[in-house]
Protein backbone atom coordinates (compact mmCIF):
# COMPACT_ATOMS: atom_id res chain seq x y z
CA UNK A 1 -3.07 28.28 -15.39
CA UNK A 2 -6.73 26.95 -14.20
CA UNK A 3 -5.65 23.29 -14.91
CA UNK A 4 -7.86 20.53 -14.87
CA UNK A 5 -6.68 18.05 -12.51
CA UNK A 6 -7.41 14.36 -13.00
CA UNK A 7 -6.41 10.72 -11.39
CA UNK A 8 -4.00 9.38 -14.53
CA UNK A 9 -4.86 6.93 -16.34
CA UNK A 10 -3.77 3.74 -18.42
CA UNK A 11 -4.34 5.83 -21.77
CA UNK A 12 -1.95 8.47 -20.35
CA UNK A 13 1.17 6.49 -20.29
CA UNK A 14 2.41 7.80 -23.74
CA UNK A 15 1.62 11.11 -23.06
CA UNK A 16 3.60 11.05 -19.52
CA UNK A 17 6.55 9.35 -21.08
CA UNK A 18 6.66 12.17 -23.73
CA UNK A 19 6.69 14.32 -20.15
CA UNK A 20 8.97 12.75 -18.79
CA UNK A 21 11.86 12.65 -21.21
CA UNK A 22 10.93 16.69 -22.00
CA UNK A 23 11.54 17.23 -18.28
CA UNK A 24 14.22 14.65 -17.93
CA UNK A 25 16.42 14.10 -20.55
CA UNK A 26 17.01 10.42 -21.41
CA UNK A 27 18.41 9.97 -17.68
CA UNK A 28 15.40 9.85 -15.56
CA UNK A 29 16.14 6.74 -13.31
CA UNK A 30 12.90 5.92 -12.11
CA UNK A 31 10.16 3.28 -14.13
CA UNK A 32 7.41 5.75 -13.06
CA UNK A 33 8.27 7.52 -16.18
CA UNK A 34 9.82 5.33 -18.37
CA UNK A 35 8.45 1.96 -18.09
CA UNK A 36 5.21 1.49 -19.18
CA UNK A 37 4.49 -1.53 -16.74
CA UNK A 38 5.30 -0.19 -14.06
CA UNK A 39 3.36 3.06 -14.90
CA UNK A 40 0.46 0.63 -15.15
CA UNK A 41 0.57 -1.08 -11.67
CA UNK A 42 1.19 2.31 -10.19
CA UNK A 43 -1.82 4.00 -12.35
CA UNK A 44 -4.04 0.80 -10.77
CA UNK A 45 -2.61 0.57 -7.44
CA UNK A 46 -5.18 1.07 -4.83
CA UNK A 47 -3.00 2.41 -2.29
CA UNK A 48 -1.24 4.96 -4.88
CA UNK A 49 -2.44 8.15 -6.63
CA UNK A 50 -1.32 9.61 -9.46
CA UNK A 51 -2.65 13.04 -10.81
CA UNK A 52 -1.78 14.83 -14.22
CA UNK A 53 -2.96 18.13 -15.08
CA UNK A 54 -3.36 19.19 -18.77
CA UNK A 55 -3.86 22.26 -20.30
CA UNK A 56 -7.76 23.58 -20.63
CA UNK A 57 -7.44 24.86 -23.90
CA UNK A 58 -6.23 22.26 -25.77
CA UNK A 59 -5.78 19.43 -23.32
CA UNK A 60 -2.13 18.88 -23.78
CA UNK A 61 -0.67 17.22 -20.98
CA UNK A 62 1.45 19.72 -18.50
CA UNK A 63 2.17 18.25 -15.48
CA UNK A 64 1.94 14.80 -13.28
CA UNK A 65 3.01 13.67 -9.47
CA UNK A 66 2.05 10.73 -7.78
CA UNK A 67 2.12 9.87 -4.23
CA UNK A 68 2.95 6.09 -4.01
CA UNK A 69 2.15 4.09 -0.83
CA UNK A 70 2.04 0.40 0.15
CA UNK A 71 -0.12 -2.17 1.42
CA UNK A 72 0.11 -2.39 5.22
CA UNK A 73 2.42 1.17 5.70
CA UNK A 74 1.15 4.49 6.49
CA UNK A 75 3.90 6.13 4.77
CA UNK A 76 3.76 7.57 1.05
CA UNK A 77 6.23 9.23 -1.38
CA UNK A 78 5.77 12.31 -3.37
CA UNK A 79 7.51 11.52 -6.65
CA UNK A 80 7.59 11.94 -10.39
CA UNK A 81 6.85 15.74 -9.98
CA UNK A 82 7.38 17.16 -13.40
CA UNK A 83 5.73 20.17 -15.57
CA UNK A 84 6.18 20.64 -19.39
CA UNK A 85 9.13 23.46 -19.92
CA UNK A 86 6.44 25.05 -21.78
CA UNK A 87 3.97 25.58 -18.63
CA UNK A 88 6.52 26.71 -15.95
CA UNK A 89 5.81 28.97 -13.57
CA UNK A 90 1.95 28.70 -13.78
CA UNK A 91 1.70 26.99 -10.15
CA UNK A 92 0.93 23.57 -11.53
CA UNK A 93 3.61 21.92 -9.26
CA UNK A 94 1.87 23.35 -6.14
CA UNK A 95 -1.41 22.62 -7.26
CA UNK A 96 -0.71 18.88 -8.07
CA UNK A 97 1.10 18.57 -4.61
CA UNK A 98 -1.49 20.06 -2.81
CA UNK A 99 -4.21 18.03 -4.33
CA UNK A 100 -2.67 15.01 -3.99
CA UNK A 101 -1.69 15.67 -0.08
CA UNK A 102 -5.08 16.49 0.52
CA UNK A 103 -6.45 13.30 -0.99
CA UNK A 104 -3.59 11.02 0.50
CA UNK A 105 -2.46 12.67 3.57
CA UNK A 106 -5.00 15.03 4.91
CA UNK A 107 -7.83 12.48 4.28
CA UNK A 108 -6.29 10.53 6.75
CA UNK A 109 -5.23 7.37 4.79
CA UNK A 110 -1.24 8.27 5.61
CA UNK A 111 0.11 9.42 8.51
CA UNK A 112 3.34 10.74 6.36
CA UNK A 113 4.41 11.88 3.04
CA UNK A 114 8.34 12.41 2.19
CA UNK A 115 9.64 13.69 -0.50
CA UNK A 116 13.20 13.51 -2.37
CA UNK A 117 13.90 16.75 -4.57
CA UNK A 118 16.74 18.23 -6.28
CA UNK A 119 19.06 21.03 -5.31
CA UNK A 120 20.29 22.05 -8.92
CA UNK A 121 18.04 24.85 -8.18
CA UNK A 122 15.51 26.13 -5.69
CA UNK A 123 12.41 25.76 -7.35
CA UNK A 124 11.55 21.77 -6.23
CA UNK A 125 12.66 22.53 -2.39
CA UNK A 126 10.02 26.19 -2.67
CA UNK A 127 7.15 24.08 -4.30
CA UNK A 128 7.17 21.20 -1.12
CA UNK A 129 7.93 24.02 1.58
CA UNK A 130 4.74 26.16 0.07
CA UNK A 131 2.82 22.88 0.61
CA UNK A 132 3.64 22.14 4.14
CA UNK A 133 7.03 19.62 3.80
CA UNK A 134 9.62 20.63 6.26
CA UNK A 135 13.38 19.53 4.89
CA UNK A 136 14.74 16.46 7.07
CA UNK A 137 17.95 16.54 5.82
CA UNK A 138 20.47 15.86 3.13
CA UNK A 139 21.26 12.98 0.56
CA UNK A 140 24.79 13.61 -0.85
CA UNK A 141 25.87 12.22 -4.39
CA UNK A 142 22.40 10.29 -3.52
CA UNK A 143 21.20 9.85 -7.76
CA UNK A 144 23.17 10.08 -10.91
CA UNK A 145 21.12 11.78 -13.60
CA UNK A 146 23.32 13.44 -16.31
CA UNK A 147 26.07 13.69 -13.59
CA UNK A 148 26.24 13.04 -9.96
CA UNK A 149 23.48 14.88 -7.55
CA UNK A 150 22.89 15.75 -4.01
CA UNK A 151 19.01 15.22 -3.09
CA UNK A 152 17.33 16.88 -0.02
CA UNK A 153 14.71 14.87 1.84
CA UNK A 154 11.39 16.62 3.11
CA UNK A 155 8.24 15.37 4.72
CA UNK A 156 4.92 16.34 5.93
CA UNK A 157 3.01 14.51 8.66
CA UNK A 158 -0.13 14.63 9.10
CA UNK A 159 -2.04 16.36 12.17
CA UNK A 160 -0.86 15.27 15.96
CA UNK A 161 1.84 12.53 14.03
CA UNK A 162 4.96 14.00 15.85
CA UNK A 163 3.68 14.17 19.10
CA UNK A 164 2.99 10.82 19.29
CA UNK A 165 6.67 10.29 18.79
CA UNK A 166 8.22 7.08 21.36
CA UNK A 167 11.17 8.66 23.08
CA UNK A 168 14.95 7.57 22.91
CA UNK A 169 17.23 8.12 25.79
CA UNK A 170 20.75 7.86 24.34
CA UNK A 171 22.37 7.72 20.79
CA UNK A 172 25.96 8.12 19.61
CA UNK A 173 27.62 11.27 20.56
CA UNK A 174 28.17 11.69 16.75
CA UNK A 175 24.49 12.13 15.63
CA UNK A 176 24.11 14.51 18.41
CA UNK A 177 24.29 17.30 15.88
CA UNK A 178 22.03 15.70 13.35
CA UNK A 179 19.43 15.99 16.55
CA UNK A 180 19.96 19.42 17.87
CA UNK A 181 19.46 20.55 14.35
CA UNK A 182 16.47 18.73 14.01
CA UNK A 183 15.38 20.15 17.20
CA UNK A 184 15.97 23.48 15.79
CA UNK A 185 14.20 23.41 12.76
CA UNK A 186 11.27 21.25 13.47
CA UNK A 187 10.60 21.97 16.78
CA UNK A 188 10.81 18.49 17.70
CA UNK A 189 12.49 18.27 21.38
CA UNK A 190 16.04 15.51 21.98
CA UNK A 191 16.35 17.70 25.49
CA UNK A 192 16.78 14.47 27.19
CA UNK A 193 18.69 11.99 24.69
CA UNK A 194 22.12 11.27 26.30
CA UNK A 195 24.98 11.42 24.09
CA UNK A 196 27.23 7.79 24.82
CA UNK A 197 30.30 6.72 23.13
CA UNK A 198 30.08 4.27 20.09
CA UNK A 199 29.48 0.77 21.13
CA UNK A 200 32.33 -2.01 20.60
CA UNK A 201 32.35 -2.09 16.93
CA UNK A 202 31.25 -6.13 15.89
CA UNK A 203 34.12 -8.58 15.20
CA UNK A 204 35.21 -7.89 11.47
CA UNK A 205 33.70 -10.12 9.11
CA UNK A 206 36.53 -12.00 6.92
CA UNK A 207 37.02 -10.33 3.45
CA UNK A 208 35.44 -12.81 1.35
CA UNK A 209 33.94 -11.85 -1.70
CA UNK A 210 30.03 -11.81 -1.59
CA UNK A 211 27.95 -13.59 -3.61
CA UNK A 212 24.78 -11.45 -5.72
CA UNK A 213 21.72 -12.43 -6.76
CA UNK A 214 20.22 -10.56 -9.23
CA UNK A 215 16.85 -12.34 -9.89
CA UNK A 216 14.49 -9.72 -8.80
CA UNK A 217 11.46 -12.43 -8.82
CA UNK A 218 13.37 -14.79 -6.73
CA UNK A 219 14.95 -12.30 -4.51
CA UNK A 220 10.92 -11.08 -3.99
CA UNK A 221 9.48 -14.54 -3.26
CA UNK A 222 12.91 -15.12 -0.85
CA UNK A 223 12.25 -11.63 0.86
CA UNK A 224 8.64 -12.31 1.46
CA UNK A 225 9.36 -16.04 2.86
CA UNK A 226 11.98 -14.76 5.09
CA UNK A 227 9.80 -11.34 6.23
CA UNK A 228 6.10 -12.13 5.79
CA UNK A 229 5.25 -8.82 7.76
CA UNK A 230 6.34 -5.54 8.27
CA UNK A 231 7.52 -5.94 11.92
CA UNK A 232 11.59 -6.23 11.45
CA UNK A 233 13.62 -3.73 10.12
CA UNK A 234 12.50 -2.24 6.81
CA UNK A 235 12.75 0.74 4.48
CA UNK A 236 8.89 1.99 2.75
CA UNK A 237 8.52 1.71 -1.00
CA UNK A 238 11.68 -0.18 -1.46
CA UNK A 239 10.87 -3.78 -3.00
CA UNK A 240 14.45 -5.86 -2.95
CA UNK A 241 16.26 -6.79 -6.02
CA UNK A 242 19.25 -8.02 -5.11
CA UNK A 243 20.69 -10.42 -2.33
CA UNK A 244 24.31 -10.81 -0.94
CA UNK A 245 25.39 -13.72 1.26
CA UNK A 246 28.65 -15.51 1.62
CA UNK A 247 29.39 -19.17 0.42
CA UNK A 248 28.10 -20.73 3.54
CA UNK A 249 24.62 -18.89 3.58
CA UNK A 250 25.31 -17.69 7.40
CA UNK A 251 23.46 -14.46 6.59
CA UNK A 252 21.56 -12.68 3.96
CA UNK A 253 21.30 -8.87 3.13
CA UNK A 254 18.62 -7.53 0.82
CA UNK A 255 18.56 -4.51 -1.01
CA UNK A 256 17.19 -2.11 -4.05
CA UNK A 257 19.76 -1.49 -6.69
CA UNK A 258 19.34 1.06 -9.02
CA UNK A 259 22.06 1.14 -12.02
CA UNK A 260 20.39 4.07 -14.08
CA UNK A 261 20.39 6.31 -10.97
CA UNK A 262 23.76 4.79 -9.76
CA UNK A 263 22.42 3.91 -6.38
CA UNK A 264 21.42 1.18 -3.63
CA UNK A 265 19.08 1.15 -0.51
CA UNK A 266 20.07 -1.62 1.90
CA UNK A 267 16.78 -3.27 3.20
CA UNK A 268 17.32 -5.64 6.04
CA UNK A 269 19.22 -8.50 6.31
CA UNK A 270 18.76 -12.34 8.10
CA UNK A 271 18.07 -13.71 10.26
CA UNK A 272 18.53 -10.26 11.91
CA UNK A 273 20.50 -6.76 10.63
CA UNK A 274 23.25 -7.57 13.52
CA UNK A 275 24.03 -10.81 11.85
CA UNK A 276 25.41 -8.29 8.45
CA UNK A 277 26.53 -5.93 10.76
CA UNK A 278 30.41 -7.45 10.90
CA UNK A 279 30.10 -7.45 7.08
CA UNK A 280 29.07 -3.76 5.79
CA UNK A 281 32.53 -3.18 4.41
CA UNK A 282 32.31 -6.46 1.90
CA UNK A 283 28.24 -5.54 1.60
CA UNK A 284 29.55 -2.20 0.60
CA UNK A 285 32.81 -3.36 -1.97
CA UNK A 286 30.17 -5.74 -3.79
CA UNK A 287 27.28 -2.98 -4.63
CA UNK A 288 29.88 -0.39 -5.70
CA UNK A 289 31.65 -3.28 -8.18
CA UNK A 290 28.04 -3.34 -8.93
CA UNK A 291 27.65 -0.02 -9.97
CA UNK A 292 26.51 1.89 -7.09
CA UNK A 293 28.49 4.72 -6.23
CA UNK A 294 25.76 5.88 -3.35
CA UNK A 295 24.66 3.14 -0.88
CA UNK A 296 22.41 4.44 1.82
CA UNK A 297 20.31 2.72 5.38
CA UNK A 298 17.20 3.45 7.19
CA UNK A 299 18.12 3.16 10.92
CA UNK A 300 15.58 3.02 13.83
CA UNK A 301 16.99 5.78 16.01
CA UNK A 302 16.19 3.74 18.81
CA UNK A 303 18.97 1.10 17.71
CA UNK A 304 22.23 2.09 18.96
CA UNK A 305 24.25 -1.23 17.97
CA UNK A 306 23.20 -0.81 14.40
CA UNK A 307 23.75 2.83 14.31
CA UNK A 308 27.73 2.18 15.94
CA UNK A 309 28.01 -0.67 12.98
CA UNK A 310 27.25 2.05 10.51
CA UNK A 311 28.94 4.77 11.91
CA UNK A 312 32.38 2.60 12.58
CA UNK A 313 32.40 1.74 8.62
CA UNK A 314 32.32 5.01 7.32
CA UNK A 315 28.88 5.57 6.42
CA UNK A 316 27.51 9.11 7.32
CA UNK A 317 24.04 10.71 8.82
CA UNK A 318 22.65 12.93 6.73
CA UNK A 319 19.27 12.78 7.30
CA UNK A 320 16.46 12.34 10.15
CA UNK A 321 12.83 10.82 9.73
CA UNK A 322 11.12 12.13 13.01
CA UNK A 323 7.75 9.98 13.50
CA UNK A 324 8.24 8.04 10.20
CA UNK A 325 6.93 4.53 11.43
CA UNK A 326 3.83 3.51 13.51
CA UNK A 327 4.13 0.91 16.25
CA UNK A 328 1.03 0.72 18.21
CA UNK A 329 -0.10 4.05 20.30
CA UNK A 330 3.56 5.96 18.88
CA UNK A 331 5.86 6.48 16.43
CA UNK A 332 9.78 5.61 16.00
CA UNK A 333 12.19 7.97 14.31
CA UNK A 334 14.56 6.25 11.84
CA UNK A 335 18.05 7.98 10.94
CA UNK A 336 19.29 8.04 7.07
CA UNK A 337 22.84 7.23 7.05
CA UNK A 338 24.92 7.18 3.61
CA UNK A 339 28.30 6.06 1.90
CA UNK A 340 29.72 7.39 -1.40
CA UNK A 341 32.53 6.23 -3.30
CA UNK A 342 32.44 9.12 -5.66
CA UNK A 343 33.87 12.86 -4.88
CA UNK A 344 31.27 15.12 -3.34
CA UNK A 345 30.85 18.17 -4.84
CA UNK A 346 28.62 20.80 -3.31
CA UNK A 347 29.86 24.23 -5.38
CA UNK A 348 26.61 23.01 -7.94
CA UNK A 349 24.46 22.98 -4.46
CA UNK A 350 21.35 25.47 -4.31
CA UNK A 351 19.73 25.03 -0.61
CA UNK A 352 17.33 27.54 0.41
CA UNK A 353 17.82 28.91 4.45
CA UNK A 354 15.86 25.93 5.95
CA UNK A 355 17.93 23.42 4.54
CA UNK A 356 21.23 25.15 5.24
CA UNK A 357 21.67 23.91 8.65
CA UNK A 358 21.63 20.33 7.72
CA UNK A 359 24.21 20.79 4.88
CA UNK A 360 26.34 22.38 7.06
CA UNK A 361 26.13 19.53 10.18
CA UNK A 362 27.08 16.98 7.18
CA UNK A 363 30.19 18.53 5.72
CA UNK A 364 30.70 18.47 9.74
CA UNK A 365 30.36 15.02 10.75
CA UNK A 366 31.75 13.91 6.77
CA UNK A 367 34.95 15.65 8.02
CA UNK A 368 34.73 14.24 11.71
CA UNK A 369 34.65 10.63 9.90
CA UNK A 370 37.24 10.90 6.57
CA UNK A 371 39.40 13.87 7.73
CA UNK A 372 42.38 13.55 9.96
CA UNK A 373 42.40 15.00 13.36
CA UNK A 374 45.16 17.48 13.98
CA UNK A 375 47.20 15.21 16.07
CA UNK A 376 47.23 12.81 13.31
CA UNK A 377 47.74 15.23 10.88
CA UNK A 378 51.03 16.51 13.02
């Protein structure tokens, strides 16, 4: 189809809602295409585009994506790809995500776009490989739509990004995988990074039960008080909406729950992520009472004590972000680690060749962490 392709619009909204629910069902979990407030602030956000393409005969809408960035970060995110049922296979989702790269990432205004697609089928993983995204990794049981999904993360960085990568020189023997596949697939060399045992695990935390905040406006004004810039630990695109902390305030953890989608992002915590780091297992109990059968962290690579803290309460690597955040001259990698609560079930699971390796290094390292050894077995 020779779409016309134009930035959306306020007027739009009803249009892309009607989109939305054809794609989507009644289970789409994100406000890009349900709410029409936060459709608005995304339409009008400066550091955001949003494209729609409609049909040039009679105009009807037939596709949207938006790549949604953030004051101060160089990172976007490709989301809200959709096209009409009635105007598949007509190359709309490629042209969108091409145009939108080009104006966002190629211009030079981002230094990375990821993306989080579906692997009910092959189509969303084909479109962002034909436009230059290389898959990272795996999210498993990461979003519930009409039933429990696995998401695949890819990302495309812009030109001379990953070479500008800051090195790390040791990590826990058990993402060692995660990296030589990595390494494999990208290109991108962990030659040198020494495998070392996990760290001594922090001093349990006591098995209170946490208290949580949900007043997203407060939670904001408290996250912004506590972390007026982007220099601690953070994960892009995620605003906080929740906050955990024990009767006697000693620490704080902030993070994005999401009860359509049956999901939660941990953020950072206070004063420092070590201070939670005793505490995941509580952290963990409380967001899954809350609804969240995924919870999921953005690690710096570089940060072996918070890595071992993951790692030693159960959570899993799935994922790797080479060259996702700028710090002066370089860039850091961050690792995406994960805990479900909920059965994983890859037999639904369509992953197309590139993906395959990183699928196959998590049902590794998911065993190495929740399956007995054979002496225990014995």
């Amino acid at each position: 189809m020779n779409a016309l392709v134009t930035p959306a619009t306020r007027a739009d909204i009803a249009e892309l809602r009607q989109l939305y629910y054809a794609v989507y069902g009644p289970h789409y979990p994100a406000g890009l295409g349900t709410d029409p407030a936060e459709m608005a602030r995304l339409i009008q956000d400066p550091d955001s585009l949003w494209l729609v393409a409609r049909c040039p005969q009679t105009g009807a809408l037939a596709a949207s994506a938006a790549i949604h960035g953030e004051p101060g970060s160089r990172i976007g995110r490709l989301e809200g790809l959709a096209v009409h049922p009635e105007h598949r296979a007509g190359g709309l989702a490629a042209l969108l995500t091409e145009a939108l790269c080009a104006r966002m990432l190629d211009s030079g205004r981002l230094d990375s776009v990821y993306a989080t697609v579906r692997t009910v089928s092959a189509g969303p993983q084909r479109v962002v490989a034909r436009n230059g995204f290389r898959p990272l990794g795996v999210l498993p049981n990461a979003v519930d739509l009409s039933s429990r999904e696995s998401l695949a993360l890819y990302a495309r960085h812009s030109a001379g990004v990953l070479e500008r990568r800051v090195p790390v020189t040791e990590v826990p023997a058990a993402l060692l995988p995660l990296l030589n596949v990595v390494e494999g697939c990208l290109g991108v060399r962990y030659g040198d990074v020494r495998a070392t045992g996990p760290l001594p695990a922090p001093e349990r935390g006591d098995t209170e039960r946490l208290e949580m905040i949900e007043a997203p406006a407060f939670v904001r004004r408290r996250f912004r008080e506590r972390f007026p810039d982007t220099a601690g630990w953070f994960y892009p695109l995620h605003t906080p909406n929740v906050l955990l902390l024990p009767e006697d305030g000693r620490f704080e953890v902030y993070a994005y729950l999401n009860r359509t989608g049956g999901y939660c992002s941990l953020l950072t915590a206070h004063p420092d992520p070590a201070a939670a780091a005793a505490h995941l297992e509580p952290v963990t109990r409380a967001l899954t009472r809350a609804g969240a059968g995924y919870v999921e962290a953005l690690v710096p690579l570089a940060h072996h004590q918070a890595l071992s803290a993951f790692l030693a309460q159960g959570f899993v690597a799935g994922a790797l972000y080479p060259a996702m955040r700028a710090d002066g001259d370089g860039f850091h990698d961050y690792v995406v680690l994960s805990r479900t609560t909920e059965q994983i079930d890859f037999r639904g699971v369509v992953v197309e060749p590139p993906l395959q390796p990183y699928l196959d290094c998590y049902v590794s390292a998911w065993a190495s962490t929740y399956l007995p050894t054979p002496e225990v077995a014995s």
